[in-house]
C-alpha atoms as a PDB file:
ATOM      1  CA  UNK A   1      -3.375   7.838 -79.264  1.00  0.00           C
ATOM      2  CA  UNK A   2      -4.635   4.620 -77.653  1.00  0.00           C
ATOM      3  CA  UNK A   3      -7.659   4.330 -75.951  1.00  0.00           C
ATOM      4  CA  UNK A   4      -6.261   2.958 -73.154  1.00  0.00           C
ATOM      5  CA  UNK A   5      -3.612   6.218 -72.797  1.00  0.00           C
ATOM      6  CA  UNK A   6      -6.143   8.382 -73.122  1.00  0.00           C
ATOM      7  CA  UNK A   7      -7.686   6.518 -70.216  1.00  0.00           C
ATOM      8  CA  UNK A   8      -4.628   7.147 -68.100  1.00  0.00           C
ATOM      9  CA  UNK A   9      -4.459  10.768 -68.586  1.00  0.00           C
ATOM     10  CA  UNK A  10      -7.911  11.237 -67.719  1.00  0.00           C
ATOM     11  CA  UNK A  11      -7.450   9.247 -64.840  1.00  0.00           C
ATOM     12  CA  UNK A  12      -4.467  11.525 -63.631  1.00  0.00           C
ATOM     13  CA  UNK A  13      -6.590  14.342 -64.027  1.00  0.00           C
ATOM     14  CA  UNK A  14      -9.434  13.093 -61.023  1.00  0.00           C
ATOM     15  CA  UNK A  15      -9.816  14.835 -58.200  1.00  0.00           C
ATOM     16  CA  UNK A  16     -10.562  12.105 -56.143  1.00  0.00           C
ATOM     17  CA  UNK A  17      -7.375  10.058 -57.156  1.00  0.00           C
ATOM     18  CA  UNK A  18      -5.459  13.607 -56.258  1.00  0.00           C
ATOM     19  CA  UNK A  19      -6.840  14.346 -52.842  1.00  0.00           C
ATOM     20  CA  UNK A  20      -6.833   9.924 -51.874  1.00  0.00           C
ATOM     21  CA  UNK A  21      -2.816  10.551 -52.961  1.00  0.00           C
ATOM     22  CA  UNK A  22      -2.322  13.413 -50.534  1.00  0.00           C
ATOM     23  CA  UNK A  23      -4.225  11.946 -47.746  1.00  0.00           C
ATOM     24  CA  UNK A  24      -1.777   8.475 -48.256  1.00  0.00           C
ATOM     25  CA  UNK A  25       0.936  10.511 -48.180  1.00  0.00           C
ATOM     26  CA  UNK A  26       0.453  12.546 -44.796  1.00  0.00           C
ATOM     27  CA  UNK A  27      -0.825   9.200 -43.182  1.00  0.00           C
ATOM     28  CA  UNK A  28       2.679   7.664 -43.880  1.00  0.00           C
ATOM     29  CA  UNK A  29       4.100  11.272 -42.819  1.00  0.00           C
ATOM     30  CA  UNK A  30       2.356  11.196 -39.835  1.00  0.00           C
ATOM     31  CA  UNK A  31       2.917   7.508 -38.925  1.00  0.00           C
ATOM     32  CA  UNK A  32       6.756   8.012 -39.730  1.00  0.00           C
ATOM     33  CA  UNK A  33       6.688  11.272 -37.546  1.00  0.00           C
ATOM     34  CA  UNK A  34       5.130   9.837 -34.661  1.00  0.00           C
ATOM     35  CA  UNK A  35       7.603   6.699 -34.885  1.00  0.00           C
ATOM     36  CA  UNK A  36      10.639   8.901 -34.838  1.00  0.00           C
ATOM     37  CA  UNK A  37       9.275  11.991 -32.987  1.00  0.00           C
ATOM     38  CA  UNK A  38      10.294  12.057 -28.884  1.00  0.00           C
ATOM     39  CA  UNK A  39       7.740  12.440 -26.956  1.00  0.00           C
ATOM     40  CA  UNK A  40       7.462  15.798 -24.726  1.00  0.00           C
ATOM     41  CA  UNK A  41       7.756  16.653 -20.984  1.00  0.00           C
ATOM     42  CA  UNK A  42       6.549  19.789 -20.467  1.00  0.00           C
ATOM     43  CA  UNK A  43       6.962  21.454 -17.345  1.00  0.00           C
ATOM     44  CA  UNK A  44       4.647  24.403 -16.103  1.00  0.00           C
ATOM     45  CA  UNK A  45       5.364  27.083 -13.794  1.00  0.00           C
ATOM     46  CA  UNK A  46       2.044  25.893 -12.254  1.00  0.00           C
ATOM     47  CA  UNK A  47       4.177  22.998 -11.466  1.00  0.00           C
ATOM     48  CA  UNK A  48       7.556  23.778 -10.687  1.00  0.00           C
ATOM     49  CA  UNK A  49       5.168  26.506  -7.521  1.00  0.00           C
ATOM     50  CA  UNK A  50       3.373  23.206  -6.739  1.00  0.00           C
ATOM     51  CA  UNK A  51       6.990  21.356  -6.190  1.00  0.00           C
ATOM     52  CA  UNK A  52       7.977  24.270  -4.057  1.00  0.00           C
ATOM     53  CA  UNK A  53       4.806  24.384  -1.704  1.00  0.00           C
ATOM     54  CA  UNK A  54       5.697  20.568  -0.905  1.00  0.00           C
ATOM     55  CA  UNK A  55       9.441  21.746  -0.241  1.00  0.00           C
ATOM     56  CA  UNK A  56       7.893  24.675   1.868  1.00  0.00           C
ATOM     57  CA  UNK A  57       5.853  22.471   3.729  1.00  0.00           C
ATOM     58  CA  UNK A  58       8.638  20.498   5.160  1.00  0.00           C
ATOM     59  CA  UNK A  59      11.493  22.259   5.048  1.00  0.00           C
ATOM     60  CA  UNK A  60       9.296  25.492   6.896  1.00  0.00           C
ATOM     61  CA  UNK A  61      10.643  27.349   4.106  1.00  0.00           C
ATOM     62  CA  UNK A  62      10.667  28.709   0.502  1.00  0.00           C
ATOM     63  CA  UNK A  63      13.393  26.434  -1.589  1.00  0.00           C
ATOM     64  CA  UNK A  64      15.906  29.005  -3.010  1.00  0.00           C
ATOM     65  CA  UNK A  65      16.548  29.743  -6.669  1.00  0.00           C
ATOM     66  CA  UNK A  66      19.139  26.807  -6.727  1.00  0.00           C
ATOM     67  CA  UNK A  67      16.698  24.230  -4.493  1.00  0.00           C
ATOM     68  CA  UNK A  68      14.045  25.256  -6.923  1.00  0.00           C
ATOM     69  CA  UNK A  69      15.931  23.933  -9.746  1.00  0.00           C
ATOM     70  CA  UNK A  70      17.127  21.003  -8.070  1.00  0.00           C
ATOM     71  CA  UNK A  71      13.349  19.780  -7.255  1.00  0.00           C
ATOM     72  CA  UNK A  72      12.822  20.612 -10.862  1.00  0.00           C
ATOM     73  CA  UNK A  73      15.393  18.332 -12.183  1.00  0.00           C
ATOM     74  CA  UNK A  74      14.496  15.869  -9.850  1.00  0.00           C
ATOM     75  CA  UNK A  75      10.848  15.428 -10.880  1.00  0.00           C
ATOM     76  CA  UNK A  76      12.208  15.144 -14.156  1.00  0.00           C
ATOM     77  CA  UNK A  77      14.507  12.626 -13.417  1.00  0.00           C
ATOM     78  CA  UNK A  78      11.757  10.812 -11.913  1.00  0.00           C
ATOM     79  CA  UNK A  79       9.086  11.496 -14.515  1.00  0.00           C
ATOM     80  CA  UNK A  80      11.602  10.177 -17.271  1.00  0.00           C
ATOM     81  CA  UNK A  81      12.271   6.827 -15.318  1.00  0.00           C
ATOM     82  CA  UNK A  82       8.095   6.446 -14.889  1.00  0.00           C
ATOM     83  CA  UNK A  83       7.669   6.452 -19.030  1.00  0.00           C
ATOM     84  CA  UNK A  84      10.825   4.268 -19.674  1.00  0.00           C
ATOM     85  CA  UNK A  85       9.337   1.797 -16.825  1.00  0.00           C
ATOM     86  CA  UNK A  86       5.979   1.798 -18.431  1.00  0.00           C
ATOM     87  CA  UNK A  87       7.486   1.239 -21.686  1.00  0.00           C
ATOM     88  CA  UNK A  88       9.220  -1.526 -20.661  1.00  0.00           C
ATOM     89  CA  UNK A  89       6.113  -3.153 -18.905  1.00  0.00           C
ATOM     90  CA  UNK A  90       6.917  -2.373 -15.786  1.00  0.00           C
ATOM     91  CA  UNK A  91       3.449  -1.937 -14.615  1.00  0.00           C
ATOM     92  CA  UNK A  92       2.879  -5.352 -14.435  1.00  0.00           C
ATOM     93  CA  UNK A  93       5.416  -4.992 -11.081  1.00  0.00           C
ATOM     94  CA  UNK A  94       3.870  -6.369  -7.560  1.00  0.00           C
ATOM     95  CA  UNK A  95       5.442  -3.052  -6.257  1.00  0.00           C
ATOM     96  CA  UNK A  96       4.370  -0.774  -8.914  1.00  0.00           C
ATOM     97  CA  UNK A  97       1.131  -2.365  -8.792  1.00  0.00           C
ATOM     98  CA  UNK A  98       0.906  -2.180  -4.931  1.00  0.00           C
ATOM     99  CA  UNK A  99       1.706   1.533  -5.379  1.00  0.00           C
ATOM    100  CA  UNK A 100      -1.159   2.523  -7.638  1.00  0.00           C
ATOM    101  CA  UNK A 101      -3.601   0.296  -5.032  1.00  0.00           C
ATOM    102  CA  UNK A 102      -2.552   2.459  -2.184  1.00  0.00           C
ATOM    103  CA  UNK A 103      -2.359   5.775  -4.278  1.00  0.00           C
ATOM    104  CA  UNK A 104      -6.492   4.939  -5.167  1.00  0.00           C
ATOM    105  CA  UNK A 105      -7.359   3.893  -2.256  1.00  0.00           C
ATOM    106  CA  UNK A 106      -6.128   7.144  -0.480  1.00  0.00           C
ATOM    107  CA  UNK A 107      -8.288   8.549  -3.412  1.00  0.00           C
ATOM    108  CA  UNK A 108     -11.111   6.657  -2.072  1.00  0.00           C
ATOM    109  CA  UNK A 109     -10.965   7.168   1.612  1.00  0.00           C
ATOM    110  CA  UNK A 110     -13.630   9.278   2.714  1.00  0.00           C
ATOM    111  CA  UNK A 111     -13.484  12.594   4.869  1.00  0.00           C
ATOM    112  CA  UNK A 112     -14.504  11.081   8.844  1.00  0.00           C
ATOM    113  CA  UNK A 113     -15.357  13.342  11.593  1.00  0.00           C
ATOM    114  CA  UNK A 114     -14.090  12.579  14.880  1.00  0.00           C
ATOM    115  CA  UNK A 115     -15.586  10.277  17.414  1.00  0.00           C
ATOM    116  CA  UNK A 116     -17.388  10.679  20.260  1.00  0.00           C
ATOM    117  CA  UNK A 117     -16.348   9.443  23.530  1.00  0.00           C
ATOM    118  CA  UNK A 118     -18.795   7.013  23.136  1.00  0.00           C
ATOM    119  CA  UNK A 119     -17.430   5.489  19.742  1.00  0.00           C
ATOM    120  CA  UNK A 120     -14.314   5.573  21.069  1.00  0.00           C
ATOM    121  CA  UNK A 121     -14.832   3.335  24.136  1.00  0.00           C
ATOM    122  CA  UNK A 122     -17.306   0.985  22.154  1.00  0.00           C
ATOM    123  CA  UNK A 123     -14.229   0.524  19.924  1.00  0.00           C
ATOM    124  CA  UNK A 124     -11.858  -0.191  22.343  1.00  0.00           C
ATOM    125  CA  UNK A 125     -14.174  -2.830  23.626  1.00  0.00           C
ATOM    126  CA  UNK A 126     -14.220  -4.582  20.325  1.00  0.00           C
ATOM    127  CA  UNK A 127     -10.250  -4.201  20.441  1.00  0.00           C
ATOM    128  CA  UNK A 128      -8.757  -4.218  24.280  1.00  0.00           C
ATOM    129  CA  UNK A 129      -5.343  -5.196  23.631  1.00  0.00           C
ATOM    130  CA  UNK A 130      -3.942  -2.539  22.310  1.00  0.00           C
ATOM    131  CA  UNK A 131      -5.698  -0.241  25.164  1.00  0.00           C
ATOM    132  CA  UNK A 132      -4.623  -2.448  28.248  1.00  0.00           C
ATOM    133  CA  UNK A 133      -1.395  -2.238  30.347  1.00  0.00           C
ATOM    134  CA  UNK A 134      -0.494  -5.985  30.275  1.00  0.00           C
ATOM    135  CA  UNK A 135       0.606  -8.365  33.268  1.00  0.00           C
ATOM    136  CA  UNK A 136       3.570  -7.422  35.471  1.00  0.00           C
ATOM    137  CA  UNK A 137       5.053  -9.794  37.576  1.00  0.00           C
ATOM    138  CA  UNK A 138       8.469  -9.464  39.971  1.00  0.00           C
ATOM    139  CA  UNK A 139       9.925 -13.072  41.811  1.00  0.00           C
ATOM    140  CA  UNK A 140      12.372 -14.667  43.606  1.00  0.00           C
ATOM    141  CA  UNK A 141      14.753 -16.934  41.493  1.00  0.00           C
ATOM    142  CA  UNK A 142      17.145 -19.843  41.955  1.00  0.00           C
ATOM    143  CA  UNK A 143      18.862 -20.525  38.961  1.00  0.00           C
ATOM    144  CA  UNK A 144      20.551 -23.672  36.914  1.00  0.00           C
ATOM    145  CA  UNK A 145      22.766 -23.465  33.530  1.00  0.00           C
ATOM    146  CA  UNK A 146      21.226 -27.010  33.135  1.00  0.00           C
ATOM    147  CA  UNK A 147      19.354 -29.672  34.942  1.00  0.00           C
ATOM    148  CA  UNK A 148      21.961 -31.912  35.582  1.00  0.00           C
ATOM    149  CA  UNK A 149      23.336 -29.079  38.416  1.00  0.00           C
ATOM    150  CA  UNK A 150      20.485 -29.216  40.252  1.00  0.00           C
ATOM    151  CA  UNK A 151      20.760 -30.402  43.714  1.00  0.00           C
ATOM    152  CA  UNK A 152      18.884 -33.349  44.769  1.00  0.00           C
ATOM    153  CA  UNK A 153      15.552 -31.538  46.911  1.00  0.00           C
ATOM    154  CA  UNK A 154      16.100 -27.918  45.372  1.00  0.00           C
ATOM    155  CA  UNK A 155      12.684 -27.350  45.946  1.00  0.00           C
ATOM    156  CA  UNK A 156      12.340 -28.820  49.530  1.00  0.00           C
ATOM    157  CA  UNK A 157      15.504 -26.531  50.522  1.00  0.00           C
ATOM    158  CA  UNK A 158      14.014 -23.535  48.886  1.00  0.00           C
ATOM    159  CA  UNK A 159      10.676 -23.961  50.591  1.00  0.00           C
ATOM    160  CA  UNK A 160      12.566 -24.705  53.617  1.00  0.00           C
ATOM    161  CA  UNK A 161      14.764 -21.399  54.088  1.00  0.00           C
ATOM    162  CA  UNK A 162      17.800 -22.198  52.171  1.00  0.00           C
ATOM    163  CA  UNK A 163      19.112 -19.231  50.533  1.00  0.00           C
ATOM    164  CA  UNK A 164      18.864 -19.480  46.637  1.00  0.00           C
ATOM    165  CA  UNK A 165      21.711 -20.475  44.406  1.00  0.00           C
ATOM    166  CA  UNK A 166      22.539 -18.666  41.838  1.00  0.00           C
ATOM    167  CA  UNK A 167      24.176 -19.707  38.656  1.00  0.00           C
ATOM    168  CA  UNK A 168      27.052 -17.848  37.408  1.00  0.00           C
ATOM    169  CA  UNK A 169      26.342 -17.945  33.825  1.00  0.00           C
ATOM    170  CA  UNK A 170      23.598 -16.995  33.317  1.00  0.00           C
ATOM    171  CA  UNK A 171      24.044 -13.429  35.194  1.00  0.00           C
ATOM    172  CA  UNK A 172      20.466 -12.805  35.812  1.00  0.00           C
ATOM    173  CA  UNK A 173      18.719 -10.232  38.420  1.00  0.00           C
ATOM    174  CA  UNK A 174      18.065 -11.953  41.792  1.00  0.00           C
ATOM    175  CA  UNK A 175      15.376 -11.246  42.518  1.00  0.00           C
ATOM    176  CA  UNK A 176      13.795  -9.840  39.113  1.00  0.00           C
ATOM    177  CA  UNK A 177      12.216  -6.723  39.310  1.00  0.00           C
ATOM    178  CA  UNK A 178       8.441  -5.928  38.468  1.00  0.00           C
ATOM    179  CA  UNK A 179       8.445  -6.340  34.316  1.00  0.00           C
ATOM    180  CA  UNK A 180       5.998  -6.149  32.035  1.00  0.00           C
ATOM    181  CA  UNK A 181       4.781  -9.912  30.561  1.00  0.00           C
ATOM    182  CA  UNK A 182       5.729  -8.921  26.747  1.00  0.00           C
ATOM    183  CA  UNK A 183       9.501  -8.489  27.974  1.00  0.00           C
ATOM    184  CA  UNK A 184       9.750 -11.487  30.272  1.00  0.00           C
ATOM    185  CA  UNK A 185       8.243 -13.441  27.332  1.00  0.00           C
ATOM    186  CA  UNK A 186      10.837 -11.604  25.061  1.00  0.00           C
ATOM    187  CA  UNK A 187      13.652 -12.442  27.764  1.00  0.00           C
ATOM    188  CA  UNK A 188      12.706 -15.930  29.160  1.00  0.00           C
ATOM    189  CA  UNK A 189      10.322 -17.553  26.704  1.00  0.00           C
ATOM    190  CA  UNK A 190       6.449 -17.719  26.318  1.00  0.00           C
ATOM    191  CA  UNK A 191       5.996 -20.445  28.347  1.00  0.00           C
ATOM    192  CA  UNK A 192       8.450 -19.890  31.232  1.00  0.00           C
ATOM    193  CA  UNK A 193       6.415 -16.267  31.750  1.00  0.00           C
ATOM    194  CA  UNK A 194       3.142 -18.373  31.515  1.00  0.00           C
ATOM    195  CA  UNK A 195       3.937 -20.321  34.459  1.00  0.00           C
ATOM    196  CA  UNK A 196       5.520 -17.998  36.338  1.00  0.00           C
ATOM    197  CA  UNK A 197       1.970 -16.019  36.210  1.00  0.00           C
ATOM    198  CA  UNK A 198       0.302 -19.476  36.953  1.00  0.00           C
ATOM    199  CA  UNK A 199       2.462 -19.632  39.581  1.00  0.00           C
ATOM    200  CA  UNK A 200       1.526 -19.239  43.192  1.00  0.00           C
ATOM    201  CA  UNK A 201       2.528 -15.996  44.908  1.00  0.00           C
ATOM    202  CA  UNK A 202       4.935 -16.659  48.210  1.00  0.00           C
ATOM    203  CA  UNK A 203       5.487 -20.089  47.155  1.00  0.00           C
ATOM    204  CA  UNK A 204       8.693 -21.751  45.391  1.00  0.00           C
ATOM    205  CA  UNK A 205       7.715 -23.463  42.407  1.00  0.00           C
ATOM    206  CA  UNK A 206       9.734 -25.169  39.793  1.00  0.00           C
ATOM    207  CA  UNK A 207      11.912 -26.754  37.999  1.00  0.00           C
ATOM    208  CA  UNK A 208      10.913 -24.121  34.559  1.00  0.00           C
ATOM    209  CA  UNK A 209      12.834 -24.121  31.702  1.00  0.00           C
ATOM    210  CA  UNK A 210      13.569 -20.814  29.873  1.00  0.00           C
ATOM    211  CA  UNK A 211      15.885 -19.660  27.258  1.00  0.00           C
ATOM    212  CA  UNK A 212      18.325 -18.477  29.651  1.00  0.00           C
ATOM    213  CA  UNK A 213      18.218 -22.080  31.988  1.00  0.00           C
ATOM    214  CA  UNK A 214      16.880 -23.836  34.179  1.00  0.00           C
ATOM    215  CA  UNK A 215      15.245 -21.722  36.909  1.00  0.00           C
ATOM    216  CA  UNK A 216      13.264 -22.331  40.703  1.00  0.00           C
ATOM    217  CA  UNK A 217      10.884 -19.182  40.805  1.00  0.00           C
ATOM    218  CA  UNK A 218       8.624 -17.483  43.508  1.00  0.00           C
ATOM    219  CA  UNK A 219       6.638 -14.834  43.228  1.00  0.00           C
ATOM    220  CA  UNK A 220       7.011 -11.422  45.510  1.00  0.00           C
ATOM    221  CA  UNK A 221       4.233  -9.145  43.546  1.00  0.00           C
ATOM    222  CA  UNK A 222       1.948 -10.113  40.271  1.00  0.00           C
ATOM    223  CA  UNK A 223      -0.206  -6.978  38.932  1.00  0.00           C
ATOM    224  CA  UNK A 224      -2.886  -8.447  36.486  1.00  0.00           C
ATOM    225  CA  UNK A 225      -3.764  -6.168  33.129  1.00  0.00           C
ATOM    226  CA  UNK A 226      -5.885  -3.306  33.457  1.00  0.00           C
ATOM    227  CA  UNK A 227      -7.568  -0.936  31.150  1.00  0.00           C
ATOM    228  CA  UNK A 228      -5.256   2.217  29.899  1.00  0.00           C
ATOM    229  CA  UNK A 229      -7.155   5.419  31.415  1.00  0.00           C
ATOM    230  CA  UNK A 230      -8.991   6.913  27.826  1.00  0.00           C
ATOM    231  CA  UNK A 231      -6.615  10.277  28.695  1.00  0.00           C
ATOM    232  CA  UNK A 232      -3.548   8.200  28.187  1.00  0.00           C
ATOM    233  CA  UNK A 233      -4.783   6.740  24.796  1.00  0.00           C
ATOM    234  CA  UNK A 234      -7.054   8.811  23.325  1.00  0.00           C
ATOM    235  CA  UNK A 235      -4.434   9.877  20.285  1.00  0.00           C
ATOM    236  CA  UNK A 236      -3.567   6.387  19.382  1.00  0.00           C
ATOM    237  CA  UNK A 237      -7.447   5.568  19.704  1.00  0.00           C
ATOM    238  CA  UNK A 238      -8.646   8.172  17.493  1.00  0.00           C
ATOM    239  CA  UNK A 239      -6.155   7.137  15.259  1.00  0.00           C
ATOM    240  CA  UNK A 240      -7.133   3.375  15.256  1.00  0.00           C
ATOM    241  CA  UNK A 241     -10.873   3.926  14.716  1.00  0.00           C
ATOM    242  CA  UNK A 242     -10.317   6.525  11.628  1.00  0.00           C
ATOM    243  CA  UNK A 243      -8.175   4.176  10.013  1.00  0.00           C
ATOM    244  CA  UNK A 244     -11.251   1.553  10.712  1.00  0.00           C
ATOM    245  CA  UNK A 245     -13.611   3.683   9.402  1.00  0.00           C
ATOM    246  CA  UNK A 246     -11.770   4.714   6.567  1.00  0.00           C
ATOM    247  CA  UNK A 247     -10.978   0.672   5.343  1.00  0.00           C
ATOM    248  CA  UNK A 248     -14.906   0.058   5.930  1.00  0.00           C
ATOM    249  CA  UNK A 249     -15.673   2.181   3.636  1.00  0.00           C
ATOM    250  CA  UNK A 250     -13.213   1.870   1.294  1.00  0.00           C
ATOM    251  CA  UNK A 251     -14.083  -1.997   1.138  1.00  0.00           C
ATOM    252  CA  UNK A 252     -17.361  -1.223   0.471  1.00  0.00           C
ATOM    253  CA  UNK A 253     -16.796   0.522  -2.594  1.00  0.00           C
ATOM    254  CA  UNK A 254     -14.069  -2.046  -3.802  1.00  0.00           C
ATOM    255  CA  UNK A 255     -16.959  -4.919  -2.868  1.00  0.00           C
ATOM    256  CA  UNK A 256     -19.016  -3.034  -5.515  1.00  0.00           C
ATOM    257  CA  UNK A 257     -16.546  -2.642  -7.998  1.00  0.00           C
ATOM    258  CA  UNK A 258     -16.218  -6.470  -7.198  1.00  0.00           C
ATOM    259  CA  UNK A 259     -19.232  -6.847  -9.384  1.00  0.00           C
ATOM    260  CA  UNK A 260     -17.414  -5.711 -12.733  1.00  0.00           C
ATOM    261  CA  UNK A 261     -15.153  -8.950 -12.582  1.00  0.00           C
ATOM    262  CA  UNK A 262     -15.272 -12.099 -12.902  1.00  0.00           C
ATOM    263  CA  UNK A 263     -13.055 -13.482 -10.115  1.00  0.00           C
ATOM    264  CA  UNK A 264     -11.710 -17.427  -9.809  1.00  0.00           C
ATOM    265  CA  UNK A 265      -9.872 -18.814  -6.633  1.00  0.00           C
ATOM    266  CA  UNK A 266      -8.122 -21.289  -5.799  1.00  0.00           C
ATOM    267  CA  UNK A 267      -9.748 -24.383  -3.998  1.00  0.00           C
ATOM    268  CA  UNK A 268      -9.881 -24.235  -0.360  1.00  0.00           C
ATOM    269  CA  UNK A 269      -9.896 -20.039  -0.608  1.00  0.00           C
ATOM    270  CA  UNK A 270     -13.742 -18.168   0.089  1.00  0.00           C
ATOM    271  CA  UNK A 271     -15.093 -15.195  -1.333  1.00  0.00           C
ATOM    272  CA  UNK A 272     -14.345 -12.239  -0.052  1.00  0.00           C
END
């Protein structure tokens, strides 16, 4: 026998090439198995009673044995379109993206106690438009399709008595009845409601132009804004400093997690 065969069989006979064999083999087993293997989605009863307290807590009620399954299959369905999203690199979605933001910063919100009268009303000085009732204004109108079929000294006559023409078309209330500024902007234009609030009560003013036509105005009654009684808007106001407090403190914590990047704007765009 050779030297070199007797080598060999000696070397066939070390532990160490035996167990660095093995240990090859199970890491191509393993990699194989985990390449072909499908990945589980377990479901725990733990889960499936969590699914029904949400269904309980809108519905009023306990889901049934065939609801039950249904919400089951559902999260499923759902779950199952979350991994084949993600493996497709759909987290790199605005949407998806957007989701997770609002998800975490839920997560971050703190627990606020309710405000005092006090913070309430410094608040809505800091914010009055949301707490005000805003202009009203009723008036008097003559109106015009167009310019061109308006009589020579409309505005004398009108001053002077005549009784106020009214155009056909346009099929508007004569005269218009106490409305709140938002709508007459909404109805007439901006800047037709701006000067009928500019103009002078009792007195015909005009030619304005409006969306609708051409229109001689005066004004019977103008109510100016005025504050909302705190009783009338105390839900929507507790509401609206909450959510102030909450995104005050939620930036804070996202302006220290600012710190861990290394952020680049465009020109023209400050820091936040």
């Amino acid at each position: 026998m050779t030297p070199s065969g007797s080598w060999i069989r000696s070397l066939f006979r070390e532990p160490l090439l035996h167990f660095t064999v093995v240990a090859a083999l199970l890491v191509a087993g393993h990699r194989l198995y985990s390449a072909h293997a499908k990945p589980e989605v377990k479901v725990s009863t733990e889960w499936v009673d969590s699914l029904a307290r949400d269904f309980e807590l809108k519905a009023g009620r306990a889901p049934d044995t065939a609801e039950r399954t249904g919400l089951v299959h559902g999260w499923l369905e759902n779950e199952i379109l979350a991994r084949e999203a993600l493996k497709e690199g759909r987290a790199d979605d605005p949407r998806v993206r957007s989701l997770l933001a609002a998800v975490y910063r839920e997560e971050l919100e703190p627990v606020i106690a309710d405000p005092s009268d006090a913070d309430l009303e410094a608040f809505r000085k800091q914010h009055p438009e949301p707490f005000h009732y805003p202009a009203q204004v009723s008036f008097e109108q003559a109106t015009f399709a167009t310019a061109a079929e308006i009589p020579a000294d409309m505005l004398e006559k009108l001053r002077a008595g005549t009784p106020s023409p009214q155009s056909p078309e346009l099929r508007l209330p004569n005269p218009m009845p106490l409305t709140w500024l938002p709508q007459l902007e909404k109805t007439f234009g901006a800047e037709f409601a701006a000067a009928v609030v500019a103009a002078k009560p009792g007195e015909w003013t005009g030619p304005l132009t409006s969306s609708r036509g051409v229109h001689f105005i005066k004004v019977i009654r103008y109510e100016a804004p005025r504050e909302m009684p705190i009783e009338d808007v105390r839900p929507a106001l507790v509401a609206k400093w909450l959510e102030a407090q909450r995104n005050t403190a939620v930036s804070a914590k996202v302006a220290e997690m600012r710190a861990n990047y290394r952020i680049e704007l465009p020109p023209g765009i400050p820091a936040p």
